[in-house]
PDB file of N, CA and C in Angstrom:
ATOM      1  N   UNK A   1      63.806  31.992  79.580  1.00  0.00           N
ATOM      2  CA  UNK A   1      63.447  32.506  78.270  1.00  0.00           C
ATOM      3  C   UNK A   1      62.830  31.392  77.417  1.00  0.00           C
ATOM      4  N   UNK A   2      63.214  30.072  77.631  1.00  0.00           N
ATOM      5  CA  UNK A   2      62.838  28.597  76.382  1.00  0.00           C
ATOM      6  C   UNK A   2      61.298  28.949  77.039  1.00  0.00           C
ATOM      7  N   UNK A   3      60.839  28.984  78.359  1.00  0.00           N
ATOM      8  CA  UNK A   3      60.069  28.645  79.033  1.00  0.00           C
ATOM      9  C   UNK A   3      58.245  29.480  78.343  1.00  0.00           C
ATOM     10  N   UNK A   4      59.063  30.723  78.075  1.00  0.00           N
ATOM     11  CA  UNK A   4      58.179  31.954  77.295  1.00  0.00           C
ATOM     12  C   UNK A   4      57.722  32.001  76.175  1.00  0.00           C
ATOM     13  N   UNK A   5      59.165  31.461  75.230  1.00  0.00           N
ATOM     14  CA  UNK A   5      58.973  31.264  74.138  1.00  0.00           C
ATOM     15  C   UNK A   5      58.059  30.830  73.275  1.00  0.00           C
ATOM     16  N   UNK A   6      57.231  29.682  73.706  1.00  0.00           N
ATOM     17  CA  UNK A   6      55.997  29.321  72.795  1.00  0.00           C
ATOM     18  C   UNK A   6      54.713  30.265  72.937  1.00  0.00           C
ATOM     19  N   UNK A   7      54.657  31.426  73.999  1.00  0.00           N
ATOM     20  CA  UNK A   7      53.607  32.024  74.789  1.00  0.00           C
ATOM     21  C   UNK A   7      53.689  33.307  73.456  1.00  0.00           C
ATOM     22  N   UNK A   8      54.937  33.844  73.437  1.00  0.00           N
ATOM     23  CA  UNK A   8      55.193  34.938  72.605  1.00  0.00           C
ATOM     24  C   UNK A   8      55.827  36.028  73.614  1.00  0.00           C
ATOM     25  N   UNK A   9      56.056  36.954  73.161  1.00  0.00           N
ATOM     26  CA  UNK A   9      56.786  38.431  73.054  1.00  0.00           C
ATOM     27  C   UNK A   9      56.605  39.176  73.904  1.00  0.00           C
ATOM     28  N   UNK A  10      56.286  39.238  75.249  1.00  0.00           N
ATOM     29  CA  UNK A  10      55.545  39.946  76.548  1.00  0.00           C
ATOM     30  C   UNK A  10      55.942  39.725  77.711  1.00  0.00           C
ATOM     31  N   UNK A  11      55.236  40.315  78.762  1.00  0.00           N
ATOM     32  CA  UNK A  11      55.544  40.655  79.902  1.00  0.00           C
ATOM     33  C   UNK A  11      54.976  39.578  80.861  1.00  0.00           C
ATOM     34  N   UNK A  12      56.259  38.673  81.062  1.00  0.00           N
ATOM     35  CA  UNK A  12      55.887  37.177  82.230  1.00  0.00           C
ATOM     36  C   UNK A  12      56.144  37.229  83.478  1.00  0.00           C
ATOM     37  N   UNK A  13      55.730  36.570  84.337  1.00  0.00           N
ATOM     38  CA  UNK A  13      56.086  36.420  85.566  1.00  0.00           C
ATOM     39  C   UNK A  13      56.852  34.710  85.631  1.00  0.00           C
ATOM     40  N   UNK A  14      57.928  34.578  85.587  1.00  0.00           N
ATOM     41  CA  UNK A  14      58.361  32.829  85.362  1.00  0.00           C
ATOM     42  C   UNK A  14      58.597  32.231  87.037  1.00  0.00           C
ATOM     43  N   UNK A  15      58.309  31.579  87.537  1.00  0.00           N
ATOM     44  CA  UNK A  15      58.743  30.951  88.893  1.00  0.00           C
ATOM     45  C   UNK A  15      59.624  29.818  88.575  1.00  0.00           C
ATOM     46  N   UNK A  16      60.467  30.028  89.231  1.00  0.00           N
ATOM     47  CA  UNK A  16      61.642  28.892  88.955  1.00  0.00           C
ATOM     48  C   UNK A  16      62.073  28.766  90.610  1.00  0.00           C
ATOM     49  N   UNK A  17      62.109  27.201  90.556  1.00  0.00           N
ATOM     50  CA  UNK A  17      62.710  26.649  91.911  1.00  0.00           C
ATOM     51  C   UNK A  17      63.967  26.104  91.681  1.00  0.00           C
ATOM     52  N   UNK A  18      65.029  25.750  92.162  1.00  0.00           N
ATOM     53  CA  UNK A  18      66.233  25.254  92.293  1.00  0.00           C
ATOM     54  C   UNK A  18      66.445  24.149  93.280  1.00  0.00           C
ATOM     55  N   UNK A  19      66.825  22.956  92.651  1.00  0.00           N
ATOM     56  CA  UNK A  19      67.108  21.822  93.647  1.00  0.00           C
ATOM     57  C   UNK A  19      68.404  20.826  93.296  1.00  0.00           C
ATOM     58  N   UNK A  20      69.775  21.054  94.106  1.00  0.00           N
ATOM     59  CA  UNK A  20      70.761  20.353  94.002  1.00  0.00           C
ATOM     60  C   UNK A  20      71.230  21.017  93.039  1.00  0.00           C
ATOM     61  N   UNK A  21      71.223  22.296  92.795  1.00  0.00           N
ATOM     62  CA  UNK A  21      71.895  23.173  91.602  1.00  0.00           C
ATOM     63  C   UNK A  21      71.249  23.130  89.961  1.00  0.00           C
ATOM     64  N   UNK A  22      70.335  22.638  90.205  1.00  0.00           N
ATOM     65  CA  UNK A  22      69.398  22.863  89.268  1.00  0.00           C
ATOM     66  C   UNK A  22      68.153  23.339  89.009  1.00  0.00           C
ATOM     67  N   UNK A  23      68.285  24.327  88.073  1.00  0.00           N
ATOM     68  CA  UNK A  23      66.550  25.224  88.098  1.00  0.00           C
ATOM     69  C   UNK A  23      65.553  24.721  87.011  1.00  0.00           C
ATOM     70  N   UNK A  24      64.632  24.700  87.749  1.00  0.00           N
ATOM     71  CA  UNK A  24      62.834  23.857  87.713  1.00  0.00           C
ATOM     72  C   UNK A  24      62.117  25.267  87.215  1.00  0.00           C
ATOM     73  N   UNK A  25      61.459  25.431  85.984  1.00  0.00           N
ATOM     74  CA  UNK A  25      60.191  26.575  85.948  1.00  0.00           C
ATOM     75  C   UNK A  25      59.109  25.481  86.169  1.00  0.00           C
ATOM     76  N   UNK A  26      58.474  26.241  87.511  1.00  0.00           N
ATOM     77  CA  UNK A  26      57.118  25.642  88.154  1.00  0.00           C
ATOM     78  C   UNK A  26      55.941  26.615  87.384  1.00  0.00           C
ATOM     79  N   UNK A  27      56.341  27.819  87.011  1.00  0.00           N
ATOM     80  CA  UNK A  27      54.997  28.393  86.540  1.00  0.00           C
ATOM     81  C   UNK A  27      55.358  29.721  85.430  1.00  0.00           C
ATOM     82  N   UNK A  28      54.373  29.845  84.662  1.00  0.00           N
ATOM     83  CA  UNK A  28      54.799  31.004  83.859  1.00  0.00           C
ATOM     84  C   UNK A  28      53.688  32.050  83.848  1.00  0.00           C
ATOM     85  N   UNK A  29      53.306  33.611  84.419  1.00  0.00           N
ATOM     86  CA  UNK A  29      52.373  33.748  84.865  1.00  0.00           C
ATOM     87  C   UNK A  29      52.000  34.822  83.810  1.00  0.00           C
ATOM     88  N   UNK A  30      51.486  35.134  83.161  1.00  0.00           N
ATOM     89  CA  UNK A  30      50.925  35.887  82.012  1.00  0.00           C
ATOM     90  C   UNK A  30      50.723  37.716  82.652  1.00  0.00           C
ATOM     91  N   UNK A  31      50.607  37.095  83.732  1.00  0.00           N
ATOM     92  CA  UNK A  31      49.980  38.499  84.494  1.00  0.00           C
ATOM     93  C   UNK A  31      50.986  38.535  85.591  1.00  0.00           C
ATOM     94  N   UNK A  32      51.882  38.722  85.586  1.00  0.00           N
ATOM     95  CA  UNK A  32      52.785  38.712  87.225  1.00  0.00           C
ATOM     96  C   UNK A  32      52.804  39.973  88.071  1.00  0.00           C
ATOM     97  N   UNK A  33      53.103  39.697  89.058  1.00  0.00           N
ATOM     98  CA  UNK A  33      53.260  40.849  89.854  1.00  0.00           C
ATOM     99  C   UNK A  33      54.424  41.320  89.836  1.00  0.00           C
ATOM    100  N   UNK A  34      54.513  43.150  90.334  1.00  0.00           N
ATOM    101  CA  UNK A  34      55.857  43.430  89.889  1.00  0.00           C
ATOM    102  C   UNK A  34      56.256  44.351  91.007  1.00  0.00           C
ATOM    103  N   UNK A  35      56.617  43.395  92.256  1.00  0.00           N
ATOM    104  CA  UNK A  35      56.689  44.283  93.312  1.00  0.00           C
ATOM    105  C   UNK A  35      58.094  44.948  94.098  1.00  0.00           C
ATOM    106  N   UNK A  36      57.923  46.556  94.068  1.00  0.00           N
ATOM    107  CA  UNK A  36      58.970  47.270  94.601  1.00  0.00           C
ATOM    108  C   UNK A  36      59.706  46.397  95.704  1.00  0.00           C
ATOM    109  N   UNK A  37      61.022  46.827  95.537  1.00  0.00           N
ATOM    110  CA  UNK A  37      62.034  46.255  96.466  1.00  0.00           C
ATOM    111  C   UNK A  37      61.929  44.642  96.229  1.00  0.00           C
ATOM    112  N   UNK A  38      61.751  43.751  95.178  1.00  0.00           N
ATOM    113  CA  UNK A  38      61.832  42.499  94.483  1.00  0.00           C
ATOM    114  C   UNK A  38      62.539  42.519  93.339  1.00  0.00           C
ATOM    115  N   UNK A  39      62.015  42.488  92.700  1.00  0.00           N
ATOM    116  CA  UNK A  39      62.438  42.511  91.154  1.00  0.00           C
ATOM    117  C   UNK A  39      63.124  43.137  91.182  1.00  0.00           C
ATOM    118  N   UNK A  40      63.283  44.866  91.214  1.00  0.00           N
ATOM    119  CA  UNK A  40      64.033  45.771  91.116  1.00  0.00           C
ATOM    120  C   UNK A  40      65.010  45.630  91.571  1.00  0.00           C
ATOM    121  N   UNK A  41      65.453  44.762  93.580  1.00  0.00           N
ATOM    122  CA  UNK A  41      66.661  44.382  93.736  1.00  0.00           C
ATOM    123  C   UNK A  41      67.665  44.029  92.548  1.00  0.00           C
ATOM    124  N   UNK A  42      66.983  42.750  91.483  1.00  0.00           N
ATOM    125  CA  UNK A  42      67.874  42.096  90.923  1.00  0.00           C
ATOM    126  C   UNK A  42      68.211  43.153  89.266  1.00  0.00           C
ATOM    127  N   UNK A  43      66.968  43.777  88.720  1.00  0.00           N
ATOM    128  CA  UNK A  43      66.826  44.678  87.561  1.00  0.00           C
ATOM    129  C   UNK A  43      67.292  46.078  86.933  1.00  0.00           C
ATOM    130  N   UNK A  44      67.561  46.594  88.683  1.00  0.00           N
ATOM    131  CA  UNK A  44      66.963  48.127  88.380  1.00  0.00           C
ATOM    132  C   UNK A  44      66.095  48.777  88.542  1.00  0.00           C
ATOM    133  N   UNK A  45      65.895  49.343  88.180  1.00  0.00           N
ATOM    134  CA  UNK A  45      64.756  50.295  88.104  1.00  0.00           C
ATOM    135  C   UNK A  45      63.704  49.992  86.496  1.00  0.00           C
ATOM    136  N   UNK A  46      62.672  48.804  87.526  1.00  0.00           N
ATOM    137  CA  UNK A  46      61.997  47.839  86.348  1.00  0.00           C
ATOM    138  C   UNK A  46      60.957  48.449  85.827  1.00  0.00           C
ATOM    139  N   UNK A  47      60.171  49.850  86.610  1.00  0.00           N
ATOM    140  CA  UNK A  47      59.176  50.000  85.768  1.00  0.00           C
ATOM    141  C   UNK A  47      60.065  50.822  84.700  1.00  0.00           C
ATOM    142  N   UNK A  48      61.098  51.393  85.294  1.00  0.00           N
ATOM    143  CA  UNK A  48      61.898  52.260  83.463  1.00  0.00           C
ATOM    144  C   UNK A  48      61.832  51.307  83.013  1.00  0.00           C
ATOM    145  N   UNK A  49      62.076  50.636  82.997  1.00  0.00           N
ATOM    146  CA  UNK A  49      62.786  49.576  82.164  1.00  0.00           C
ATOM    147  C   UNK A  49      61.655  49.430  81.217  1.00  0.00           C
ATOM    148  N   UNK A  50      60.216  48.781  81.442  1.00  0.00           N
ATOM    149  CA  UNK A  50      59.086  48.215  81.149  1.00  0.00           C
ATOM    150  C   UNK A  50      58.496  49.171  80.489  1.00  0.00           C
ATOM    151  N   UNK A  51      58.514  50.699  80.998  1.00  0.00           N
ATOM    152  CA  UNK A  51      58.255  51.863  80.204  1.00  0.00           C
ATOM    153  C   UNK A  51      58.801  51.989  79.146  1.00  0.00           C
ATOM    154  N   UNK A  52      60.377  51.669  78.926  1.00  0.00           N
ATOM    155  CA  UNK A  52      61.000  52.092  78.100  1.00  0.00           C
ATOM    156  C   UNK A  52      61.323  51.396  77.017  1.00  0.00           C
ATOM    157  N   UNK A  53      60.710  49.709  76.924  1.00  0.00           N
ATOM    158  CA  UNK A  53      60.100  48.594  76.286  1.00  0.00           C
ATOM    159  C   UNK A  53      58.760  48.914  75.414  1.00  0.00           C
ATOM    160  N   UNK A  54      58.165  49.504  76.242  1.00  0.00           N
ATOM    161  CA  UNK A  54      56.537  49.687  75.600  1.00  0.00           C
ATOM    162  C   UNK A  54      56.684  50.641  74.707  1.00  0.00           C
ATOM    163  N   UNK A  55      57.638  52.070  74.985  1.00  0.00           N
ATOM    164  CA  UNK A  55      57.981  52.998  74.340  1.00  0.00           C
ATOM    165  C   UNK A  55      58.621  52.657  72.918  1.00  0.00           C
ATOM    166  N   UNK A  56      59.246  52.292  73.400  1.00  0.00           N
ATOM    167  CA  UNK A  56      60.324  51.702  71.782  1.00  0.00           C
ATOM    168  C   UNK A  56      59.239  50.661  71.054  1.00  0.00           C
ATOM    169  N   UNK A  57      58.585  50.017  71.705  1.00  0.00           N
ATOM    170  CA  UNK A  57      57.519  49.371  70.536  1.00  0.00           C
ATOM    171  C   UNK A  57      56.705  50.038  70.241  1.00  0.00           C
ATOM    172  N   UNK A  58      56.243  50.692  70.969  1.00  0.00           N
ATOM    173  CA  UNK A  58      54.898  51.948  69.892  1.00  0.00           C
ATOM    174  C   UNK A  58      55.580  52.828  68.638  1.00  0.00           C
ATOM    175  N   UNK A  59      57.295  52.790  68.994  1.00  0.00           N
ATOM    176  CA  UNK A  59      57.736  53.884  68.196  1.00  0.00           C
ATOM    177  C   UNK A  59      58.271  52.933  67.016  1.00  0.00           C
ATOM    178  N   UNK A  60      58.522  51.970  67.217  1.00  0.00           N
ATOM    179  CA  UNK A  60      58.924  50.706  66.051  1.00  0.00           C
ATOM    180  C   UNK A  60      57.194  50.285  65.096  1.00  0.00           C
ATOM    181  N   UNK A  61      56.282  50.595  65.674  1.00  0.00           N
ATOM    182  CA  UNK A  61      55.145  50.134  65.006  1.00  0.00           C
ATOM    183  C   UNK A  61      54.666  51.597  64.155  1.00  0.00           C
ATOM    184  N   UNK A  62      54.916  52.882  65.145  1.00  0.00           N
ATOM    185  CA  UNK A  62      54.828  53.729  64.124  1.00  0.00           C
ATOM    186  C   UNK A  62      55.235  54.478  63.063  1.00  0.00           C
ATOM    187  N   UNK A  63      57.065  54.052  63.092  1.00  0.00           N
ATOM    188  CA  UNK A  63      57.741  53.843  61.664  1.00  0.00           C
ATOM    189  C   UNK A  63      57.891  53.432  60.963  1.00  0.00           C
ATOM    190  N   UNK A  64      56.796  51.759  61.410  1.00  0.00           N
ATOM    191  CA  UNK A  64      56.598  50.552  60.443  1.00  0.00           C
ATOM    192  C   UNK A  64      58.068  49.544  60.533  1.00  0.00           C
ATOM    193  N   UNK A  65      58.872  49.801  61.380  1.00  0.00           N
ATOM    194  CA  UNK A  65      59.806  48.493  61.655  1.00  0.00           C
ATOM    195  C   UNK A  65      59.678  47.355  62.292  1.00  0.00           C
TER     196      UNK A  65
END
């Protein structure tokens, strides 16, 4: 999340490596891929999820919150 933070408010792809119990972000990808049986292992069910993100912000911009 520190890693995103200066980028802003959206949808990342972060690569993080781990060495000796410690995690490395090698890349932060603006555009990531979001592929079935990956992500979702660890998420859920990510495009709801991502749907249901985009949803609640169109509906927060059109009540003006």
């Amino acid at each position: 999340m520190k890693a995103t933070r200066p980028i802003g408010n959206g949808l990342y792809g972060v690569d993080i490596k781990e060495k000796n119990g410690v995690g490395y972000v090698i890349e932060v990808n603006d555009n990531p891929n979001i592929d079935q049986g990956v992500e979702d292992l660890y998420l859920g069910d990510i495009y709801k999820i991502i749907i249901s993100e985009i949803m609640r912000r169109m509906e927060a911009r059109r009540s003006g919150s």
